[in-house]
C-alpha atoms as a PDB file:
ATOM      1  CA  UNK A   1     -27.801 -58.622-159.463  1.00  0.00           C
ATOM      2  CA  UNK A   2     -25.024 -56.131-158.942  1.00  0.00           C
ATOM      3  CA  UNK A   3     -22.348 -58.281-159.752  1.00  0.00           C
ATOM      4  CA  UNK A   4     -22.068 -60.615-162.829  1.00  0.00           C
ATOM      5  CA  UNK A   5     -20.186 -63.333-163.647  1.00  0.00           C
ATOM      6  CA  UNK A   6     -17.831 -62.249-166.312  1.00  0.00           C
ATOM      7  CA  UNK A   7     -15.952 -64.826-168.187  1.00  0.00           C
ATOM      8  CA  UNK A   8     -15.470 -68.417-167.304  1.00  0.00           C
ATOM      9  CA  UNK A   9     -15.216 -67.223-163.812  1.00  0.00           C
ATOM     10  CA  UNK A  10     -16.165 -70.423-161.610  1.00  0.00           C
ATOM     11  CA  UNK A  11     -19.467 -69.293-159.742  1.00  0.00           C
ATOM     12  CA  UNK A  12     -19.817 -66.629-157.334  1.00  0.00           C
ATOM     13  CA  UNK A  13     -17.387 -68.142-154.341  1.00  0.00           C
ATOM     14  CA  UNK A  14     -14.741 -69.558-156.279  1.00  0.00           C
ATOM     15  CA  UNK A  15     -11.216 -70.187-155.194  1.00  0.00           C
ATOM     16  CA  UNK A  16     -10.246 -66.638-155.628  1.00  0.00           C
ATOM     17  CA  UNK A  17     -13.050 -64.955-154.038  1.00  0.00           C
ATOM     18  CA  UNK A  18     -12.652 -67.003-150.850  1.00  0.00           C
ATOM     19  CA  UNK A  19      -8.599 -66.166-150.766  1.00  0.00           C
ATOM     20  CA  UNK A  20      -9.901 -62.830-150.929  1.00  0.00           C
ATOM     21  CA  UNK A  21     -12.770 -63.508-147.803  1.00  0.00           C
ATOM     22  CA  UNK A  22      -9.907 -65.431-145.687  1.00  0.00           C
ATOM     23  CA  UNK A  23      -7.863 -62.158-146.372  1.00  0.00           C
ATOM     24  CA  UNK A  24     -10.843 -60.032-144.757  1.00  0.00           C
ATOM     25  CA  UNK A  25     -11.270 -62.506-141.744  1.00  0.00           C
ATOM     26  CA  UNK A  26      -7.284 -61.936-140.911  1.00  0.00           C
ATOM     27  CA  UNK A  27      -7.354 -58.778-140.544  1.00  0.00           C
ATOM     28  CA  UNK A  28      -8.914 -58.483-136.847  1.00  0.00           C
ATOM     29  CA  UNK A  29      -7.112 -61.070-135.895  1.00  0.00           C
ATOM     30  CA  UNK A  30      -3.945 -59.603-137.027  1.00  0.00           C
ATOM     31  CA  UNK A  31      -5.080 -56.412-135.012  1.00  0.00           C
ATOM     32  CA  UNK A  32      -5.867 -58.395-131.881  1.00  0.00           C
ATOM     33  CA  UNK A  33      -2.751 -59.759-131.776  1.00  0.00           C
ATOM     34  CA  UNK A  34      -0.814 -56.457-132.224  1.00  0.00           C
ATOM     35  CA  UNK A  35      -3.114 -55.235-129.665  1.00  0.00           C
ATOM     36  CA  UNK A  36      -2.393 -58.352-127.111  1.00  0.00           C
ATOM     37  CA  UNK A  37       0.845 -57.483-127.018  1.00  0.00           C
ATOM     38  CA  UNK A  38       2.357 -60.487-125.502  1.00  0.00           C
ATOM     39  CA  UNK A  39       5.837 -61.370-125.969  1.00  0.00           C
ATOM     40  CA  UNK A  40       6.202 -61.738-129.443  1.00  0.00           C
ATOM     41  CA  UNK A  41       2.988 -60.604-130.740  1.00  0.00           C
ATOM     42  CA  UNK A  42       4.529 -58.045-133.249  1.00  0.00           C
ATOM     43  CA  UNK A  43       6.117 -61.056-135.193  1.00  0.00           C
ATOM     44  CA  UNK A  44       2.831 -63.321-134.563  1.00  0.00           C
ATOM     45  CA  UNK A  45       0.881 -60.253-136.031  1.00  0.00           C
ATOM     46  CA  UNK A  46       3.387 -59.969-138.928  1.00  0.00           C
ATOM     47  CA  UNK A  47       3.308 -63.621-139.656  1.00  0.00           C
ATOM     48  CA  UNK A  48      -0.566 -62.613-140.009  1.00  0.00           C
ATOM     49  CA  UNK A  49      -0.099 -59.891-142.071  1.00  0.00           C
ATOM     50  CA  UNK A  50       2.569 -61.811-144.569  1.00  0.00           C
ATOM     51  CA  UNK A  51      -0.219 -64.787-144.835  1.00  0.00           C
ATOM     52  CA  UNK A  52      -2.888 -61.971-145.601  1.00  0.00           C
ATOM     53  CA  UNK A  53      -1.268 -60.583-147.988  1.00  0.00           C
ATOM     54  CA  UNK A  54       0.020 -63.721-149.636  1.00  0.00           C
ATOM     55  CA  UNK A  55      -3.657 -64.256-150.714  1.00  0.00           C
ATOM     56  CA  UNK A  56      -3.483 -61.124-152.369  1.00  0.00           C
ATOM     57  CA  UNK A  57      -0.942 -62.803-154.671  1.00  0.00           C
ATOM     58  CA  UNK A  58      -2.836 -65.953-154.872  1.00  0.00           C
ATOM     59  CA  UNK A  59      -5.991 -65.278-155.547  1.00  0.00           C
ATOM     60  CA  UNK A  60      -4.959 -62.676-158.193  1.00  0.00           C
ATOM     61  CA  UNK A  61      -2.983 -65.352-160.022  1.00  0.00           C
ATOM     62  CA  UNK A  62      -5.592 -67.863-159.521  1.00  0.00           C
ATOM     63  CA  UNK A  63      -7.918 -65.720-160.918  1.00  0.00           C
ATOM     64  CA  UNK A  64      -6.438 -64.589-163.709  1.00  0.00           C
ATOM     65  CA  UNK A  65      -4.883 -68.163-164.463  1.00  0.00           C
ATOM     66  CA  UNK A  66      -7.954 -70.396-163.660  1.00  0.00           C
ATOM     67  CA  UNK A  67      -9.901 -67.646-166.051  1.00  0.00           C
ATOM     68  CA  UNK A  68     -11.841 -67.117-162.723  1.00  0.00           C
ATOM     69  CA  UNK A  69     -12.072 -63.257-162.749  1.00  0.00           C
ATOM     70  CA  UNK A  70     -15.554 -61.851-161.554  1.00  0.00           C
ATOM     71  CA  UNK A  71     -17.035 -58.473-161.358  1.00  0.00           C
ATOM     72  CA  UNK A  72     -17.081 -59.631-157.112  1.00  0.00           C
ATOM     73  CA  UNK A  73     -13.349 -60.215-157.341  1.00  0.00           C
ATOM     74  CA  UNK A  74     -12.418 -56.566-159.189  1.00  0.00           C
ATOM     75  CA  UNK A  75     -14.791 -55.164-156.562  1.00  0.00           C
ATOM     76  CA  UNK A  76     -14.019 -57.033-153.629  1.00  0.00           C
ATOM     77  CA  UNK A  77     -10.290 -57.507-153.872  1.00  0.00           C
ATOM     78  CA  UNK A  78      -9.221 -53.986-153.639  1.00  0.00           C
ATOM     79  CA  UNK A  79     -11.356 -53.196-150.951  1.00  0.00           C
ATOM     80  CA  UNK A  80     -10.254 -55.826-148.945  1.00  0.00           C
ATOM     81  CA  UNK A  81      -6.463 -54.684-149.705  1.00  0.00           C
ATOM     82  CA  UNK A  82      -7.298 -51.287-148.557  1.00  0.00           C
ATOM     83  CA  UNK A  83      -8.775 -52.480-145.084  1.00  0.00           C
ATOM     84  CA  UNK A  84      -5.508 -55.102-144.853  1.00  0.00           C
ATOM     85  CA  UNK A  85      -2.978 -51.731-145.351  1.00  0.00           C
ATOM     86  CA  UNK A  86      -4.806 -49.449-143.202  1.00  0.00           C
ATOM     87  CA  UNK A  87      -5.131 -52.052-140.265  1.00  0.00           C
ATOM     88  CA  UNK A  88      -1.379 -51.982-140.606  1.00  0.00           C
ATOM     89  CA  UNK A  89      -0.741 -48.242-140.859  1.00  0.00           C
ATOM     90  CA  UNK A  90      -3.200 -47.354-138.398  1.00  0.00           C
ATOM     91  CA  UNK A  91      -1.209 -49.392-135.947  1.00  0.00           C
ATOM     92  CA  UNK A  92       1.992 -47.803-137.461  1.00  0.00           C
ATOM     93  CA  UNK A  93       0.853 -44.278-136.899  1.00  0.00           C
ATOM     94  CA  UNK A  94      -0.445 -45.251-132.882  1.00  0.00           C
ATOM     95  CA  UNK A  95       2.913 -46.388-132.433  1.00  0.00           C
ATOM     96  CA  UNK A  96       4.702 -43.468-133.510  1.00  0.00           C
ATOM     97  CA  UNK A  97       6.394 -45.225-137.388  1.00  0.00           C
ATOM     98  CA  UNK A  98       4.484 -43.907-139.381  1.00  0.00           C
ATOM     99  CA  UNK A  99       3.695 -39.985-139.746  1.00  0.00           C
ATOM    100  CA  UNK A 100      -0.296 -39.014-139.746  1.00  0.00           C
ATOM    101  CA  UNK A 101      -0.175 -37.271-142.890  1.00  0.00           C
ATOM    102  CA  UNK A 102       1.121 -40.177-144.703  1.00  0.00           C
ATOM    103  CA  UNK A 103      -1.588 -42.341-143.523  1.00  0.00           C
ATOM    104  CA  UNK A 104      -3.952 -39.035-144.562  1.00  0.00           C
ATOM    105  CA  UNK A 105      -1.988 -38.999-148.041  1.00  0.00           C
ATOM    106  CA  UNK A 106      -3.243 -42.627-148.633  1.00  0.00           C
ATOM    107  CA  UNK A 107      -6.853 -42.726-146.898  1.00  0.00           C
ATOM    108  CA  UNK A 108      -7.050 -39.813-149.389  1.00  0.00           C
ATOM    109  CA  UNK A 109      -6.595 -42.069-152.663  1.00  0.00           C
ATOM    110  CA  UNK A 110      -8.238 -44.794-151.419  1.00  0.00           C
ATOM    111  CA  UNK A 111     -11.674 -43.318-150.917  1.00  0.00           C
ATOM    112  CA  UNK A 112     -11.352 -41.467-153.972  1.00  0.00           C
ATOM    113  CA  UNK A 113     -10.637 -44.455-155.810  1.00  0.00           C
ATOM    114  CA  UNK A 114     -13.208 -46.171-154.092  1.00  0.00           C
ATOM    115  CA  UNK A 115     -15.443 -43.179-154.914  1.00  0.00           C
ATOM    116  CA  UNK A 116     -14.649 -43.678-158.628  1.00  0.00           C
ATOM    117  CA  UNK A 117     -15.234 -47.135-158.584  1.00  0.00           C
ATOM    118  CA  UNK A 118     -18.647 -47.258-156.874  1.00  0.00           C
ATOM    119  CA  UNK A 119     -19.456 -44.317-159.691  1.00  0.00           C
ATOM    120  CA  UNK A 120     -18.586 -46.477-162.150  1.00  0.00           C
ATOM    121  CA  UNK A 121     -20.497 -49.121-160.832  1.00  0.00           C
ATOM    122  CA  UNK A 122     -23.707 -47.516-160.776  1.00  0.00           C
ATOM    123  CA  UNK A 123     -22.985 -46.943-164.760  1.00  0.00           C
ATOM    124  CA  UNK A 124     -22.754 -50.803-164.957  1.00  0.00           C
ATOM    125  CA  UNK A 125     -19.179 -51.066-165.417  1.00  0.00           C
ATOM    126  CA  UNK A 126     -16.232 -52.633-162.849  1.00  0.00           C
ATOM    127  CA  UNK A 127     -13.097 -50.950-162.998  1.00  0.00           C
ATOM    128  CA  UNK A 128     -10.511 -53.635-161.942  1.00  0.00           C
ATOM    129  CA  UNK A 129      -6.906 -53.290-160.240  1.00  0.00           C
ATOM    130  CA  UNK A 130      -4.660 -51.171-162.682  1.00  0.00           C
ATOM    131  CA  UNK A 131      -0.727 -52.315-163.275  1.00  0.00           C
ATOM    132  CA  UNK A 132       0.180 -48.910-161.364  1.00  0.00           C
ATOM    133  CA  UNK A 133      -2.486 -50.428-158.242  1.00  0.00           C
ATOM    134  CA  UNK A 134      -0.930 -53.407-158.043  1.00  0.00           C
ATOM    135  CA  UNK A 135       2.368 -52.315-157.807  1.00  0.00           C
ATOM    136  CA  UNK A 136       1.103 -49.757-155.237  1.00  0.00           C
ATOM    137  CA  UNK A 137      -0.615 -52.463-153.284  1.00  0.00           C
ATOM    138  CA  UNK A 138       2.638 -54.557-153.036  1.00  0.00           C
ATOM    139  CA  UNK A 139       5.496 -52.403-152.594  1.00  0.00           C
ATOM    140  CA  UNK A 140       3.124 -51.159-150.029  1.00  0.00           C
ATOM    141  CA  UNK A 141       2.971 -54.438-148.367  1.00  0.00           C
ATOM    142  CA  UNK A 142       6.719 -54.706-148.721  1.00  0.00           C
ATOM    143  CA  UNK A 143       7.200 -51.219-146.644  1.00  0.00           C
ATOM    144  CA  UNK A 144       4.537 -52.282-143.729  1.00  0.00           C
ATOM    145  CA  UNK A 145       6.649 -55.588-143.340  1.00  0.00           C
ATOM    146  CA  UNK A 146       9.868 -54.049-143.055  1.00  0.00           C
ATOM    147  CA  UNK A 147       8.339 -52.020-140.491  1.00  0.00           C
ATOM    148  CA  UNK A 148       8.026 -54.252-138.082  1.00  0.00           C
ATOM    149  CA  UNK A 149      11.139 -55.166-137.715  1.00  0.00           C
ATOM    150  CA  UNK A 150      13.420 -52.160-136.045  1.00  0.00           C
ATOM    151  CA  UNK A 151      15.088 -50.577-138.484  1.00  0.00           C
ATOM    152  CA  UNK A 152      17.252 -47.403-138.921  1.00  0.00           C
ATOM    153  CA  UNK A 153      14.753 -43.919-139.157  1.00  0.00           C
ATOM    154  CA  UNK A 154      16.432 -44.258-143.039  1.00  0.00           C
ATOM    155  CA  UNK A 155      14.892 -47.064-143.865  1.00  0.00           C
ATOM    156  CA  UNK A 156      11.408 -46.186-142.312  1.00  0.00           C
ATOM    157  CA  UNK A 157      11.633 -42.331-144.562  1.00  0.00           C
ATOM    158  CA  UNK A 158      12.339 -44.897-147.543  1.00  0.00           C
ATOM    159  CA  UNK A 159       9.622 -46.929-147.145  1.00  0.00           C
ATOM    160  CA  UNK A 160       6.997 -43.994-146.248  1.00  0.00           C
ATOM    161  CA  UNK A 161       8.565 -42.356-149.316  1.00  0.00           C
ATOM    162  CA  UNK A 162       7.705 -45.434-151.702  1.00  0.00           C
ATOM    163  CA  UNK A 163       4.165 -45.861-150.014  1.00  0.00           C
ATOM    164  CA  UNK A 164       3.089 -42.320-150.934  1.00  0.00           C
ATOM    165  CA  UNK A 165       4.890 -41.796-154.448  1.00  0.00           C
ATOM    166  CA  UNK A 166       3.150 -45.211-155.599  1.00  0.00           C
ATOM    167  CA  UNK A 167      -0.115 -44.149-153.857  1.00  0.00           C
ATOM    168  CA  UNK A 168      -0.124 -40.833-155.648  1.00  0.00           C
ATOM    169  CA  UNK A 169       1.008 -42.084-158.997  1.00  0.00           C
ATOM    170  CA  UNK A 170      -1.851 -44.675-159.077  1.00  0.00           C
ATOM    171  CA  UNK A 171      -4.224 -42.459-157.955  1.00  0.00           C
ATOM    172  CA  UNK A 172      -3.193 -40.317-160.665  1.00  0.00           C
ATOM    173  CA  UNK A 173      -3.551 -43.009-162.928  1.00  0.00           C
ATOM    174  CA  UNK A 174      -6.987 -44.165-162.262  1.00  0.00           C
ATOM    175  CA  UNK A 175      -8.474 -41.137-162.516  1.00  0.00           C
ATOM    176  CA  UNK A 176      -6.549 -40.578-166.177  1.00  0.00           C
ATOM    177  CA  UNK A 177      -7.856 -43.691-167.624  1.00  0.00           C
ATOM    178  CA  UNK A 178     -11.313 -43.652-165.989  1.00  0.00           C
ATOM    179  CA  UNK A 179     -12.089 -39.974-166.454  1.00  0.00           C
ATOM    180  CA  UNK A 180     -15.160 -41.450-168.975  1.00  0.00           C
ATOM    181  CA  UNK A 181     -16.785 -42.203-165.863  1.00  0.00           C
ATOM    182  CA  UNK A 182     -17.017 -39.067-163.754  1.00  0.00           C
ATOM    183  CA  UNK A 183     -20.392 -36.778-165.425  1.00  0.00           C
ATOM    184  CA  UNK A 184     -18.151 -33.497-165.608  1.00  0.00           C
ATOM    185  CA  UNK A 185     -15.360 -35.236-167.652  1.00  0.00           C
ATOM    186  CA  UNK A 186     -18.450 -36.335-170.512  1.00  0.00           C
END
């Protein structure tokens, strides 16, 4: 099995692990209601979007609280973060918020994080959400939320600004602390 339980982590589908599925199942009906676009649907899509990533919170704390952490969880978690953020920025960059090569900047780190992860996975070993990731993952959240709301060109450099500076430090970081894992770092 590619996954094992680690700890006292509840079975396979625990509470955690389905936060993390409903978070997955949002996300294309958070992009069909962007793409609707009936009166309203930017703030029904963003009440979407705040709910998904509300289980990001919850399940983490669950998890970590409940001592139901699995090797599914560390895998699964970030990946469905990653879909979740570039749903959102994806839509950003159609609608002219977001620049291209910030979106680029951030696809970038993701599959190479992704790529580092699925490395270390075929040496038997999960590497879970760092500090630096998390923080990425939820002042990233922050920014897309503010977004939707019209705010002053300022605001929307600030937040693009904090999305890649936390996206490059983290990236950073993982490689650092995992460098073990790639063959040419042995």
């Amino acid at each position: 099995m590619i996954f094992r339980e680690s700890g006292e982590g509840g079975g396979f589908l625990n509470t955690p692990n389905k936060l993390t599925l409903v978070r997955i199942a949002l996300i294309p009906v958070f992009l069909a209601v962007l793409y609707m676009g009936f009166p309203g649907s930017n703030y029904a899509a963003l009440a979407i979007f705040i709910l998904a990533s509300a289980t990001d919170f919850a399940d983490g704390y669950l998890a970590r609280h409940r001592g139901q952490i699995t090797d599914f969880g560390k895998f699964l978690d970030p990946l469905a973060d990653k879909v979740l953020v570039f749903a959102a920025m994806m839509w950003f960059v159609e609608m002219g918020v977001i620049p291209a090569w910030a979106a680029l900047i951030v696809a970038i780190r993701e599959f190479a994080v992704t790529a580092l992860r699925l490395i270390a996975l075929d040496n038997g070993r999960v590497i879970a959400a760092a500090r630096s990731g998390k923080i990425k993952t939820a002042s990233t959240m922050l920014c897309l939320t503010v977004l939707f709301f019209s705010v002053p060109g300022w605001t929307v450099h600030l937040c693009v600004a904090v999305i890649i500076v936390t996206t490059t430090v983290s990236g950073v970081e993982y490689f650092i602390k995992n460098k073990d894992t790639l063959n040419w770092a042995k």
